[in-house]
C-alpha atoms as a PDB file:
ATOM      1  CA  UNK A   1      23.520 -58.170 178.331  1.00  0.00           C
ATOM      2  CA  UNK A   2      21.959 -55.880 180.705  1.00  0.00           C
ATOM      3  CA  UNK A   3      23.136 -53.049 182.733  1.00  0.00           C
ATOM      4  CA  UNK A   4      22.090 -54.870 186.041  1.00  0.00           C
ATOM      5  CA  UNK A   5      25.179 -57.082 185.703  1.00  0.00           C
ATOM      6  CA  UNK A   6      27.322 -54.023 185.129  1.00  0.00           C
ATOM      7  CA  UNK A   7      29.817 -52.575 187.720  1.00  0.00           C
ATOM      8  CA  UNK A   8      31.255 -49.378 188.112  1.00  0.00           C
ATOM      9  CA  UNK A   9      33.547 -46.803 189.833  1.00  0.00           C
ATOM     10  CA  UNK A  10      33.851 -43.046 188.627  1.00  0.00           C
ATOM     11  CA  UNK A  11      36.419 -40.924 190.047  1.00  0.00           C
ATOM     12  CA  UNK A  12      37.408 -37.804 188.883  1.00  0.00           C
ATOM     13  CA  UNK A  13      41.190 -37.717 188.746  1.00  0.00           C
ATOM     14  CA  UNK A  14      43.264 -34.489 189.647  1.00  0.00           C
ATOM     15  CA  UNK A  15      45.361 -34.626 185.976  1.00  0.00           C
ATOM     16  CA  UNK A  16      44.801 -34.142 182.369  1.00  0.00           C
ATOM     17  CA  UNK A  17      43.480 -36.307 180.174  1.00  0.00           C
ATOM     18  CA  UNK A  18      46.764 -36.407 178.263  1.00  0.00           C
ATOM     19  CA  UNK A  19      48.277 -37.603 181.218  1.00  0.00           C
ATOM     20  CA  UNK A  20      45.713 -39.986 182.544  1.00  0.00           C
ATOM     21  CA  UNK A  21      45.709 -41.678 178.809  1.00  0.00           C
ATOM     22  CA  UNK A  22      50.087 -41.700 179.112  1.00  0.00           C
ATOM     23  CA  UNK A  23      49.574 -43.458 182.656  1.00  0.00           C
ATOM     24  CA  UNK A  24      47.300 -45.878 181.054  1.00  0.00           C
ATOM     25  CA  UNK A  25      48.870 -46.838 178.307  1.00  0.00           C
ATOM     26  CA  UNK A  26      52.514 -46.452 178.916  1.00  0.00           C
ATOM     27  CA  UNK A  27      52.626 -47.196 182.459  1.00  0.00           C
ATOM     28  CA  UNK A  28      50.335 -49.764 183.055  1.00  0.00           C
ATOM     29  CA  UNK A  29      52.336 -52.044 185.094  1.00  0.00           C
ATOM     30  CA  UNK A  30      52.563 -49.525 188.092  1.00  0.00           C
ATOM     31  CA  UNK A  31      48.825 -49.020 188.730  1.00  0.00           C
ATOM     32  CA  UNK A  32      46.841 -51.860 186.879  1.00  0.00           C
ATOM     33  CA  UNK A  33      46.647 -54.188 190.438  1.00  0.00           C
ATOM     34  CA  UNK A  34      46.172 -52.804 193.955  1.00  0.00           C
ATOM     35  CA  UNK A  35      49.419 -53.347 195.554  1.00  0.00           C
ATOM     36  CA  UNK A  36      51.484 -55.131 196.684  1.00  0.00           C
ATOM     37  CA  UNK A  37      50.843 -57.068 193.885  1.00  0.00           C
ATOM     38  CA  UNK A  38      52.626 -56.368 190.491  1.00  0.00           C
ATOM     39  CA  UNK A  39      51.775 -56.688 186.859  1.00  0.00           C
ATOM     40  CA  UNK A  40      53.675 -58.438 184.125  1.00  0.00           C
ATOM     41  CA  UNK A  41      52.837 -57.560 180.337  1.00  0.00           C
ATOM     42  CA  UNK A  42      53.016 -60.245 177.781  1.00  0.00           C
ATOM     43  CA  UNK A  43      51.339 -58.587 174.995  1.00  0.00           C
ATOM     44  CA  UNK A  44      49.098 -55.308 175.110  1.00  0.00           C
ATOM     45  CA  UNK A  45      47.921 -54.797 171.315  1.00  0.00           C
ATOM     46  CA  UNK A  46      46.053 -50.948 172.150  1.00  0.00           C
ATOM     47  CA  UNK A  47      44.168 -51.537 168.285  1.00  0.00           C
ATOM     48  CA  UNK A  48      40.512 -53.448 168.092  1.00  0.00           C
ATOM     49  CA  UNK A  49      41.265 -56.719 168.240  1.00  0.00           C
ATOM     50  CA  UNK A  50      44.774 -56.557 169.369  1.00  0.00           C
ATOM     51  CA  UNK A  51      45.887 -59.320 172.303  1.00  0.00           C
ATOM     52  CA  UNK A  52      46.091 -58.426 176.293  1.00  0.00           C
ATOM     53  CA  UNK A  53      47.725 -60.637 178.075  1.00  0.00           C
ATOM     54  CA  UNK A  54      50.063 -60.065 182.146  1.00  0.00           C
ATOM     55  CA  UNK A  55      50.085 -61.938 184.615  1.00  0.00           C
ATOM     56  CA  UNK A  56      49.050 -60.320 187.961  1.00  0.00           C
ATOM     57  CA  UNK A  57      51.344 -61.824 190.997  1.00  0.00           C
ATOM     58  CA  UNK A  58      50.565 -61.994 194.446  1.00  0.00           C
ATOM     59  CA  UNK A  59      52.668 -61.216 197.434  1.00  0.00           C
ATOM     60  CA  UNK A  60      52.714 -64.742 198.812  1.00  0.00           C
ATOM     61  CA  UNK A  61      53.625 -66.032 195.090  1.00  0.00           C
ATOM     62  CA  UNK A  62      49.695 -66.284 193.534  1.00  0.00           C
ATOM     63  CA  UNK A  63      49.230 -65.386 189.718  1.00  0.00           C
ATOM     64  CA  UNK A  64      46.378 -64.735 188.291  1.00  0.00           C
ATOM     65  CA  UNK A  65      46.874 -64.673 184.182  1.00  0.00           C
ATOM     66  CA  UNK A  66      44.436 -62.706 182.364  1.00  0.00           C
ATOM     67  CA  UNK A  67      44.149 -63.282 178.433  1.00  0.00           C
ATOM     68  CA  UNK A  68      41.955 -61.280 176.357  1.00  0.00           C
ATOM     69  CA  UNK A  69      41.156 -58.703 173.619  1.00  0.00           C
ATOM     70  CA  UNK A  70      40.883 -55.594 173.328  1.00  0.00           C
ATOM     71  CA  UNK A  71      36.915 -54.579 171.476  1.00  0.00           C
ATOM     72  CA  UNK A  72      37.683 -50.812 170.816  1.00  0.00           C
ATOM     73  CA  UNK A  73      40.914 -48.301 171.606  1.00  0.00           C
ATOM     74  CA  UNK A  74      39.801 -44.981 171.168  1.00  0.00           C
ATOM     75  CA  UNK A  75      43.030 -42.528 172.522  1.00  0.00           C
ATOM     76  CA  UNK A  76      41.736 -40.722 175.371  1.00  0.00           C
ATOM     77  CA  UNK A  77      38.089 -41.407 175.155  1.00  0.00           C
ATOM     78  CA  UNK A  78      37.572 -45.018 175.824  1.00  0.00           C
ATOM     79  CA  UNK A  79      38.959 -48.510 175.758  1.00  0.00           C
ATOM     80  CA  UNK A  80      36.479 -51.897 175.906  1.00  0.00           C
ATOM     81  CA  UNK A  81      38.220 -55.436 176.415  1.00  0.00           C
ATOM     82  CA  UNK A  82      36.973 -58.888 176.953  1.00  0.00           C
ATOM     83  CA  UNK A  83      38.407 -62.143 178.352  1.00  0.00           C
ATOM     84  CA  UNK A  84      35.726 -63.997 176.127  1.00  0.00           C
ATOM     85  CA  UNK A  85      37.649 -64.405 172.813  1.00  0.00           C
ATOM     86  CA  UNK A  86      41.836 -64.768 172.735  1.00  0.00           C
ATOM     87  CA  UNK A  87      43.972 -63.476 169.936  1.00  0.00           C
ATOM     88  CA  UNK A  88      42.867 -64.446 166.879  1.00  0.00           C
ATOM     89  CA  UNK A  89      39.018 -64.180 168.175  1.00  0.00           C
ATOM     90  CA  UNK A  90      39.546 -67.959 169.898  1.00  0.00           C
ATOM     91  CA  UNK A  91      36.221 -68.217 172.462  1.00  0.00           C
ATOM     92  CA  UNK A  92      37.437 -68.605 175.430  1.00  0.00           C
ATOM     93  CA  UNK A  93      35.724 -68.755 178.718  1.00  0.00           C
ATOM     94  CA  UNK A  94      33.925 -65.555 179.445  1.00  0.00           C
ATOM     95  CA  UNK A  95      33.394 -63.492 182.358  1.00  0.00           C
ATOM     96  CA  UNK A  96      33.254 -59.930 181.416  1.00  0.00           C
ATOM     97  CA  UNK A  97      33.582 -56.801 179.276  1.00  0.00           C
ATOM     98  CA  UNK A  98      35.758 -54.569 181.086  1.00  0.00           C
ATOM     99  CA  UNK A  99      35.533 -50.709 180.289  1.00  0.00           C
ATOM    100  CA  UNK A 100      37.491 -47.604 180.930  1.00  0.00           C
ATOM    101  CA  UNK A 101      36.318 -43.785 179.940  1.00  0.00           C
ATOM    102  CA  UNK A 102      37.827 -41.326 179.635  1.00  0.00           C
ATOM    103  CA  UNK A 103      36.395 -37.472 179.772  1.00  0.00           C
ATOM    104  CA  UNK A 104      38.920 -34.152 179.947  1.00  0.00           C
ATOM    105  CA  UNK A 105      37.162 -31.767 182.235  1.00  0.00           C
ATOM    106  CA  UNK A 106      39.871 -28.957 182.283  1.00  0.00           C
ATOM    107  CA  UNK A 107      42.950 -29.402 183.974  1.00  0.00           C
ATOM    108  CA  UNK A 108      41.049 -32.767 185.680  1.00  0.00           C
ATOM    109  CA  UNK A 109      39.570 -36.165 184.136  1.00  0.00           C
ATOM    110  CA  UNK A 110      36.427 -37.734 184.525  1.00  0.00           C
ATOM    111  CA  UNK A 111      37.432 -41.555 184.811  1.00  0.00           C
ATOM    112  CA  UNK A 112      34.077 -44.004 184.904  1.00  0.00           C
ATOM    113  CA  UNK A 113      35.953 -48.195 184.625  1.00  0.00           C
ATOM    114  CA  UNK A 114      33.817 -50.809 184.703  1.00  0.00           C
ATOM    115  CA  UNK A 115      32.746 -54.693 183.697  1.00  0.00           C
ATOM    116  CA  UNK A 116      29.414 -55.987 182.616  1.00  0.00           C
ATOM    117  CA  UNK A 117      28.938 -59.513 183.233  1.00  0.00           C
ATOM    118  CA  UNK A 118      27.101 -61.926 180.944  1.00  0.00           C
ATOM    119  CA  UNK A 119      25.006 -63.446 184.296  1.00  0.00           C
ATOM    120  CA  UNK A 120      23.849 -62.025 187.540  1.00  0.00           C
ATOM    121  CA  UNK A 121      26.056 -64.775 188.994  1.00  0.00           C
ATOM    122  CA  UNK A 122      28.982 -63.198 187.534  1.00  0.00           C
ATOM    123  CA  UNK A 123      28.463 -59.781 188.816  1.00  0.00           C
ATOM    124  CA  UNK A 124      27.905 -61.220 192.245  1.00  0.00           C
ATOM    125  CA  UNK A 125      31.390 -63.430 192.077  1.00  0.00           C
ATOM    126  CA  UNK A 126      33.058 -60.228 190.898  1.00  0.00           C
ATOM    127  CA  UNK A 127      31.238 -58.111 193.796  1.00  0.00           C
ATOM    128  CA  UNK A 128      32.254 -60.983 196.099  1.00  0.00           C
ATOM    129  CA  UNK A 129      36.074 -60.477 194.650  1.00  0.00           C
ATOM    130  CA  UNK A 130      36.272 -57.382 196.232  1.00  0.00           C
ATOM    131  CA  UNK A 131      35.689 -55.483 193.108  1.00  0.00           C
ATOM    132  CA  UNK A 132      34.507 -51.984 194.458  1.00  0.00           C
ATOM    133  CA  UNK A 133      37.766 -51.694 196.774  1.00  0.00           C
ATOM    134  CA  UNK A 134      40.242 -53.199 194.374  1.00  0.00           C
ATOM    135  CA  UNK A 135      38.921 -50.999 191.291  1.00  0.00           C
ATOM    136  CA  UNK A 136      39.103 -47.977 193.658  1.00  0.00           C
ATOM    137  CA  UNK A 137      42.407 -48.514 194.783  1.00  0.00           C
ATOM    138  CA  UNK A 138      43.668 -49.212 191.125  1.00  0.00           C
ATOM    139  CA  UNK A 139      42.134 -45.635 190.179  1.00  0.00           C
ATOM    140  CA  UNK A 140      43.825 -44.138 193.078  1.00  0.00           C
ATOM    141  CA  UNK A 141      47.316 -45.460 191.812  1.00  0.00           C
ATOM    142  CA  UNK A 142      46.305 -44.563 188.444  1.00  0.00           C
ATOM    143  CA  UNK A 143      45.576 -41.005 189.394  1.00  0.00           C
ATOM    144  CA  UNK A 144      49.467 -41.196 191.452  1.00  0.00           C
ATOM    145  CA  UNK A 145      50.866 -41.845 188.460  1.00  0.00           C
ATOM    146  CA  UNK A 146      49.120 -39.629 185.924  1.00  0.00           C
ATOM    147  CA  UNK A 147      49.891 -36.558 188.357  1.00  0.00           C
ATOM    148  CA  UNK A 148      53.497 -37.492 188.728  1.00  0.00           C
ATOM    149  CA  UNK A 149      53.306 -37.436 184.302  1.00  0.00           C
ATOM    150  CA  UNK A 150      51.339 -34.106 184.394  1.00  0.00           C
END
């Protein structure tokens, strides 16, 4: 996999780390989709290898269900998913590795999230998706909520 089907945003987000990590893992369901639409959890399994699995819902009643596993959980450094294996490492269609990091710069955190596609296709259907703007919005909420836990 190369790095020219990789995606990124980096923002650095006014609140600790040990909030930013809190909003991420506790509170997931009020930033994880740019709103209006919501999250529903099934399953998140924060260990390698442990299920993800919500359902993101649309305003005008569209859900997208996203299934997956999470690669590596390392508490406020990093955290590496894929929808290309299920629970129980079932292959499954893949699109991407998604990636979040995590880096305490004083009272602030540096926040670099991410997915690297396995084709240049890929990236371009994820560009296409609107994936710049919707990532960036999804940090901005994330950043709401880790200053209201700060």
């Amino acid at each position: 996999m190369s790095d020219d089907n990789e995606l990124a945003i980096e923002r650095l987000i006014d609140a600790p780390i040990d909030a930013v990590w809190r909003a991420w893992t506790e509170h997931l369901t009020e930033w994880w989709c740019p709103k209006p639409w919501t999250t529903e959890i099934i399953e998140m399994d924060f260990r390698s290898g442990g299920r993800s699995a919500m359902i993101m819902r649309g305003p005008n009643g569209e859900e997208a269900p996203q299934e997956g596993v999470f690669l590596e959980v390392i508490p406020k450094q990093s955290v590496v998913f894929t929808d290309a294996f299920t629970a129980g490492w079932k292959p499954a269609g893949p699109f991407m590795v998604g990636f979040m990091q995590f880096e305490a710069r004083g009272a602030q955190t540096f926040y670099r999230a991410g997915a690297r596609h396995w084709t240049a296709e890929a990236k371009a259907q994820h560009e296409a998706m609107g994936f710049a703007e919707g990532w960036g919005k999804v940090a901005e909420q994330l950043e709401e909520v880790a200053k209201r836990l700060a």
